[in-house]
N, C-alpha and C. Protein backbone atom coordinates (compact mmCIF):
# COMPACT_ATOMS: atom_id res chain seq x y z
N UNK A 1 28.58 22.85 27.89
CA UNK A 1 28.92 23.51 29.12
C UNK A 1 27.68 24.20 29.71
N UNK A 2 27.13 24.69 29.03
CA UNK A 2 25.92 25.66 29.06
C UNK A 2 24.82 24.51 29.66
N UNK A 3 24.68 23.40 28.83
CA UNK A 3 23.66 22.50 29.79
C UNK A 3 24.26 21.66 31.19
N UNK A 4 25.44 21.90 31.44
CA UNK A 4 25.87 21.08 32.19
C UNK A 4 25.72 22.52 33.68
N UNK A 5 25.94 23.74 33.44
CA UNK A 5 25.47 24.57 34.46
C UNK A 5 23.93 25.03 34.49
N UNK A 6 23.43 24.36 33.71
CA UNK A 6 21.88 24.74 33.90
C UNK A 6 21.35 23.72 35.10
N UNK A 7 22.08 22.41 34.66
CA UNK A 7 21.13 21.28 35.23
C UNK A 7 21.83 21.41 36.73
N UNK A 8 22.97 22.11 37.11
CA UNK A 8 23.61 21.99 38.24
C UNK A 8 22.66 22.59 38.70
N UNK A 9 22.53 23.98 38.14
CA UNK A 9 21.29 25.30 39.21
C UNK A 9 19.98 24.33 39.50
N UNK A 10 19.29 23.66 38.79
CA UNK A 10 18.18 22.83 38.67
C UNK A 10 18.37 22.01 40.16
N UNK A 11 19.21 21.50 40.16
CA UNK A 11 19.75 20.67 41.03
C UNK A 11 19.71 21.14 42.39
N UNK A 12 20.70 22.38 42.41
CA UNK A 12 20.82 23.52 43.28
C UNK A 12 19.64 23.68 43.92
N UNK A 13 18.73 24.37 42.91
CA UNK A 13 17.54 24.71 43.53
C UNK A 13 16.48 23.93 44.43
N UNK A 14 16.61 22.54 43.42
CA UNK A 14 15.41 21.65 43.80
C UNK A 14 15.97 21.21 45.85
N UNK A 15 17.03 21.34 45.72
CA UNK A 15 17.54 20.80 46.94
C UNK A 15 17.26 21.37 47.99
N UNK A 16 17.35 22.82 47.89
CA UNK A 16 16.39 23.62 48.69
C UNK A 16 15.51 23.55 49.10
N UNK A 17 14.22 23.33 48.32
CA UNK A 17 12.83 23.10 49.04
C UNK A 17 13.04 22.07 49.78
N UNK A 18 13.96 20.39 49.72
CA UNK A 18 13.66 19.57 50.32
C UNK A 18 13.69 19.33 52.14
N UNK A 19 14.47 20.45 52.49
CA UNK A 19 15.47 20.94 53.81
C UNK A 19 14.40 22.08 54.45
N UNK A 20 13.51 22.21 55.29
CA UNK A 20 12.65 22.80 56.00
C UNK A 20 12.78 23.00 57.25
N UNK A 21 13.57 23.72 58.06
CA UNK A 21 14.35 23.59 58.92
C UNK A 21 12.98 23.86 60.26
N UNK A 22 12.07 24.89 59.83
CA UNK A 22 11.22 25.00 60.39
C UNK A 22 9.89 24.32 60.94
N UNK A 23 9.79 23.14 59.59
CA UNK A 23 9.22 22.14 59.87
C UNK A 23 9.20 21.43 61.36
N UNK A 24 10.34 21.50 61.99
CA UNK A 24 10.84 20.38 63.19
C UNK A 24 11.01 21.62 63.94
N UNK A 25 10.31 22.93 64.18
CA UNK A 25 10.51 23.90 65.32
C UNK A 25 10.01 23.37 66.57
N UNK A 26 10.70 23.81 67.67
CA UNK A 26 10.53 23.85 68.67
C UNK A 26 10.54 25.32 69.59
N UNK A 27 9.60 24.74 70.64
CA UNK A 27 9.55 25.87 71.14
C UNK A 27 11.13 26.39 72.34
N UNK A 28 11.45 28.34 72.05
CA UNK A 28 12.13 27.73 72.89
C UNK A 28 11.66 27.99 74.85
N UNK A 29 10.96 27.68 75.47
CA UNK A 29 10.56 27.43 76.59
C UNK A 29 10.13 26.19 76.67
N UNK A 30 10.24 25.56 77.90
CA UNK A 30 9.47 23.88 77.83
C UNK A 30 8.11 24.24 77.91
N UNK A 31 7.77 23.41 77.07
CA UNK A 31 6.14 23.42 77.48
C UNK A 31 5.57 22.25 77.95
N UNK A 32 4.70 22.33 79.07
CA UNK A 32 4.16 21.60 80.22
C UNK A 32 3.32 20.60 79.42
N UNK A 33 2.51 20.39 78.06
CA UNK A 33 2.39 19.70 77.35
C UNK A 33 2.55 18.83 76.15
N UNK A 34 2.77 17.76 75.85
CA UNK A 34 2.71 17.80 74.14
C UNK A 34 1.37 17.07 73.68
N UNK A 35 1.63 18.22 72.46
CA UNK A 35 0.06 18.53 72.20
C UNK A 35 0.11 18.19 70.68
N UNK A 36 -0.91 17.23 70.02
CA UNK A 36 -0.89 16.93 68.72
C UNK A 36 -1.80 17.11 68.01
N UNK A 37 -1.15 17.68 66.51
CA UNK A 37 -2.75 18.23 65.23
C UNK A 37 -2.82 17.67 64.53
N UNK A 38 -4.19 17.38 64.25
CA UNK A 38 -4.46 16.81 63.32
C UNK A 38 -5.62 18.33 61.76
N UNK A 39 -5.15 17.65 60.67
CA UNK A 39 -5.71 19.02 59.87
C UNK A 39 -6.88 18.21 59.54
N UNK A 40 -8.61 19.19 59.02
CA UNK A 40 -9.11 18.80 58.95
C UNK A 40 -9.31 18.45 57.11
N UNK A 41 -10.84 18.38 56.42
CA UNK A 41 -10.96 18.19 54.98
C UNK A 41 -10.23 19.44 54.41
N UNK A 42 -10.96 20.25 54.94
CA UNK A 42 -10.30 21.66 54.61
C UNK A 42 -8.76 21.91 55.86
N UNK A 43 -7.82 21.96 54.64
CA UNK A 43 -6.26 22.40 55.31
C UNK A 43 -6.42 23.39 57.05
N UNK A 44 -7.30 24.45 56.06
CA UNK A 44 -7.18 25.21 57.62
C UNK A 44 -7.77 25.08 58.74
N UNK A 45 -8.72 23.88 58.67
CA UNK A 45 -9.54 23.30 59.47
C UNK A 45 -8.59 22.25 60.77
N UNK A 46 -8.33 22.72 62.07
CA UNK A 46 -7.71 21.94 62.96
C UNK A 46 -7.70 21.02 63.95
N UNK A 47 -7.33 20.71 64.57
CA UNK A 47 -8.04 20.21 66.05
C UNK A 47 -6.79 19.63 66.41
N UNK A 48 -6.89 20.07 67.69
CA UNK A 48 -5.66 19.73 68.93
C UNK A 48 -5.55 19.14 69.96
N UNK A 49 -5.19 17.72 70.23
CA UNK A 49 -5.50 17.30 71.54
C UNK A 49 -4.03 17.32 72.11
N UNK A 50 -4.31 17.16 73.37
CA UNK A 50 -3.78 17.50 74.93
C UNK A 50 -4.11 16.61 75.75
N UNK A 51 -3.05 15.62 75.96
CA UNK A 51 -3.74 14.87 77.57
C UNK A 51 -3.45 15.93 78.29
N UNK A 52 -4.32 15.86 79.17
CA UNK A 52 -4.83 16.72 80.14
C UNK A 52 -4.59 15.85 81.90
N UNK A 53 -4.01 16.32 82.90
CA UNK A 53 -3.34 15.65 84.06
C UNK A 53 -3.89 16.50 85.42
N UNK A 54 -5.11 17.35 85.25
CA UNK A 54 -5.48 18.30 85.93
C UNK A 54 -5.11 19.27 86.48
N UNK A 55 -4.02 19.93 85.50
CA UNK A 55 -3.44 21.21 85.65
C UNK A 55 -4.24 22.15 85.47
N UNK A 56 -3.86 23.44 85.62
CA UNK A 56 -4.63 24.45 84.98
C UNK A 56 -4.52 24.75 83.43
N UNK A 57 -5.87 25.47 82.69
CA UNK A 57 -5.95 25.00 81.56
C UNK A 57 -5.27 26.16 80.80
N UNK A 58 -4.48 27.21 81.73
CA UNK A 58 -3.07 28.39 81.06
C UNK A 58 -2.18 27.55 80.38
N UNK A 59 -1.67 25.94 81.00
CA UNK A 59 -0.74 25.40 80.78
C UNK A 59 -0.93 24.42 79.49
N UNK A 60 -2.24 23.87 79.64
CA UNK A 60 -3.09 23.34 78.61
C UNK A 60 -2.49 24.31 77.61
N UNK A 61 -3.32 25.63 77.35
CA UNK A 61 -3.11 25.87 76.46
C UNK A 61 -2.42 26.80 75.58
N UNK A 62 -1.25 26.81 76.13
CA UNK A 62 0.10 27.17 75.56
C UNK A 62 0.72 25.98 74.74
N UNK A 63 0.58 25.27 74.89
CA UNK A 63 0.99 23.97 74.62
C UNK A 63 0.38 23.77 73.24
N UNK A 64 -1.23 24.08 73.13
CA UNK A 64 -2.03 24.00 72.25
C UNK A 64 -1.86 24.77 71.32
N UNK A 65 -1.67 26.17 71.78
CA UNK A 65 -1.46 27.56 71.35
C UNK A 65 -0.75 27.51 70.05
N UNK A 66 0.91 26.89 70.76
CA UNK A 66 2.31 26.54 69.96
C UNK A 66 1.84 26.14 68.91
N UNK A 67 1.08 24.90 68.72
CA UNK A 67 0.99 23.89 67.27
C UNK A 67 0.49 24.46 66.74
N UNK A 68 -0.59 24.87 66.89
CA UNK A 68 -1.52 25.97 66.21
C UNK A 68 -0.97 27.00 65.37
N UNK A 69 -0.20 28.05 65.97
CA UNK A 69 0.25 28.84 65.57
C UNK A 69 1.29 28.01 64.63
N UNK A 70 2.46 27.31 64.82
CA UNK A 70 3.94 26.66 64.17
C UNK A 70 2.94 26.12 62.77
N UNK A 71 1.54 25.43 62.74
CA UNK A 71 1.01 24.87 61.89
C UNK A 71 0.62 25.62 60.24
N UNK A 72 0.01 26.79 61.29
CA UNK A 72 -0.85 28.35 60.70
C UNK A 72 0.54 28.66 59.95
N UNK A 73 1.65 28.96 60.54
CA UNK A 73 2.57 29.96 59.52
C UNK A 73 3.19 29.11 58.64
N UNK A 74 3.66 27.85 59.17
CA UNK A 74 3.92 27.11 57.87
C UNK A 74 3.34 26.61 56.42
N UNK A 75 2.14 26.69 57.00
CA UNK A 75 1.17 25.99 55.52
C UNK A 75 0.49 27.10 55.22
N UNK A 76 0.19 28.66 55.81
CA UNK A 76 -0.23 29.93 55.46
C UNK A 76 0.04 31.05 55.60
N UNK A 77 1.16 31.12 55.79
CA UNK A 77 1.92 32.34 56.08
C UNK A 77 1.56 33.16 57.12
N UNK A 78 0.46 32.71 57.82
CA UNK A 78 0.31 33.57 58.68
C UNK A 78 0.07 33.31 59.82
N UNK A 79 0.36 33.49 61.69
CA UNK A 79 -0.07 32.71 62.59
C UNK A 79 -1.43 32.91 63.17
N UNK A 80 -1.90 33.64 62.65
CA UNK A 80 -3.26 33.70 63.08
C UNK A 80 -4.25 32.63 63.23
N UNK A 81 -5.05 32.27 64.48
CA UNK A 81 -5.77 31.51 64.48
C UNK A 81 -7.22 31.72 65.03
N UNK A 82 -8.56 31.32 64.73
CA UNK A 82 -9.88 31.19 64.98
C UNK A 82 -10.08 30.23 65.88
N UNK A 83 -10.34 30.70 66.87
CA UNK A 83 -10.36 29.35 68.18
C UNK A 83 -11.99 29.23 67.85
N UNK A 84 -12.58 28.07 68.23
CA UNK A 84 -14.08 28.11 68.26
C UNK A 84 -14.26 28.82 69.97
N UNK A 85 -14.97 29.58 70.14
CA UNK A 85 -15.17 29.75 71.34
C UNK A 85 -16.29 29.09 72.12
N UNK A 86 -16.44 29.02 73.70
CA UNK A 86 -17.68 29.00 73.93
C UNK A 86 -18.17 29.86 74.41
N UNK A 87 -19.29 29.91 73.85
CA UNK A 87 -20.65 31.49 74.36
C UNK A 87 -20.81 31.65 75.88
N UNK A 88 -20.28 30.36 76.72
CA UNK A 88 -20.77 30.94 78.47
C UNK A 88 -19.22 31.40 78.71
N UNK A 89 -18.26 30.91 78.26
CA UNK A 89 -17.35 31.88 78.96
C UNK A 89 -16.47 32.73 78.12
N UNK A 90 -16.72 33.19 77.15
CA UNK A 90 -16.10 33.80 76.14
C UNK A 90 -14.45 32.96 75.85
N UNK A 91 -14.19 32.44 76.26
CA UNK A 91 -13.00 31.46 76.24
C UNK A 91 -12.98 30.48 75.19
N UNK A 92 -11.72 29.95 74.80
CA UNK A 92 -11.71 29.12 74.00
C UNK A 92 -12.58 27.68 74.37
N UNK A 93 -13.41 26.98 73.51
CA UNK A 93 -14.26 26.12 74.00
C UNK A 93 -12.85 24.51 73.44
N UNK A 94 -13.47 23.70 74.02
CA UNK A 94 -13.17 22.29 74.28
C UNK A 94 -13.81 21.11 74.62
N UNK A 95 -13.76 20.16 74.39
CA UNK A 95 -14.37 18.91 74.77
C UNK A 95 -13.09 17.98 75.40
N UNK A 96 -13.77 17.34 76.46
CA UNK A 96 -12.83 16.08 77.05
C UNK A 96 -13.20 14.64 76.27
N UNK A 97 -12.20 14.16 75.55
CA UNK A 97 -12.63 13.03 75.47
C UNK A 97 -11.33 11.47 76.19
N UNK A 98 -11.81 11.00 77.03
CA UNK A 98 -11.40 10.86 78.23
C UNK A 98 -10.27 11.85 78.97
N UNK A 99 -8.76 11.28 79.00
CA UNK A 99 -7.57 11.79 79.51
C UNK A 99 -7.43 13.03 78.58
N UNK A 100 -8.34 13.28 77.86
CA UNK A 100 -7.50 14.20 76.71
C UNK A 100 -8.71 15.49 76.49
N UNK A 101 -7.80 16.81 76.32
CA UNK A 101 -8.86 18.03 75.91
C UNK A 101 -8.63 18.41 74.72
N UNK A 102 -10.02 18.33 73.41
CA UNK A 102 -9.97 18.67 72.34
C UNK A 102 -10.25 20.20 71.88
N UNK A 103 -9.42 20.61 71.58
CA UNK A 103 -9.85 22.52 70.96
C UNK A 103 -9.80 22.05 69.25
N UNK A 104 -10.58 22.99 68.65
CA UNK A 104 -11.01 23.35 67.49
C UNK A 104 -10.39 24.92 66.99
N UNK A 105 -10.33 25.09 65.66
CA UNK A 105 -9.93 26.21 65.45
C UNK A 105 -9.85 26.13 63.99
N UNK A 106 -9.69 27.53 63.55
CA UNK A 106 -9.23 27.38 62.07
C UNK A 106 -8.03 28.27 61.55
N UNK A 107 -7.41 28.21 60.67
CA UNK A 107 -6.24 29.23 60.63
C UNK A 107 -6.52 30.29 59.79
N UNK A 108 -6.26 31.15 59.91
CA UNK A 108 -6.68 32.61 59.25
C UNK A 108 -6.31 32.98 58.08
N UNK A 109 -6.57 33.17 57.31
CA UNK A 109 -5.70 33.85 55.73
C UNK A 109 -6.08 34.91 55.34
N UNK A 110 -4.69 35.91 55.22
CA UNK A 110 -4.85 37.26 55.32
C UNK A 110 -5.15 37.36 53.84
């Protein structure tokens, strides 16, 4: 009896981790982009592209913002993120590579 309620809890438990409800978050406002990450060698290492349609780049990067952050708290508990900046406009820096704007960043660990 005794092994037959152990292996249930075992069971119990393991089933849990498999169900990540947060995994598949969404935001709830629409956002004007979808925007996809890729992680780098190092986990906290990111990069985010955005086709880009010549909006303004507020809209860009909320969009960007989201993954970033949804990425950061899931795999580190924390949403903090390191944008690379650029030095002429104190702003988050980027590259176009064609239709698409690339941001860099890293995720923070407290």
């Amino acid at each position: 009896m005794r092994v037959l309620i152990l292996l249930s809890m075992v069971l119990l438990i393991a089933a849990c981790g498999n169900r990540n409800p947060a995994r598949n978050a969404v935001s709830n406002v629409e956002l004007p982009y979808e925007a996809d990450l890729d992680r780098g060698e190092d986990r906290r290492d990111i990069t985010v592209r955005v086709e880009h349609e010549g909006d303004g780049l507020e809209e860009v990067r909320e969009s960007v913002r989201f993954e970033a952050t949804k990425y950061c708290l899931l795999n580190f508990g924390g949403s903090d993120t390191d944008w690379d900046i650029d030095p002429e406009t104190g702003d988050w820096a980027f590259t176009q590579d064609g239709d698409e704007l690339v941001f860099t960043a890293r995720c923070s660990v407290r």
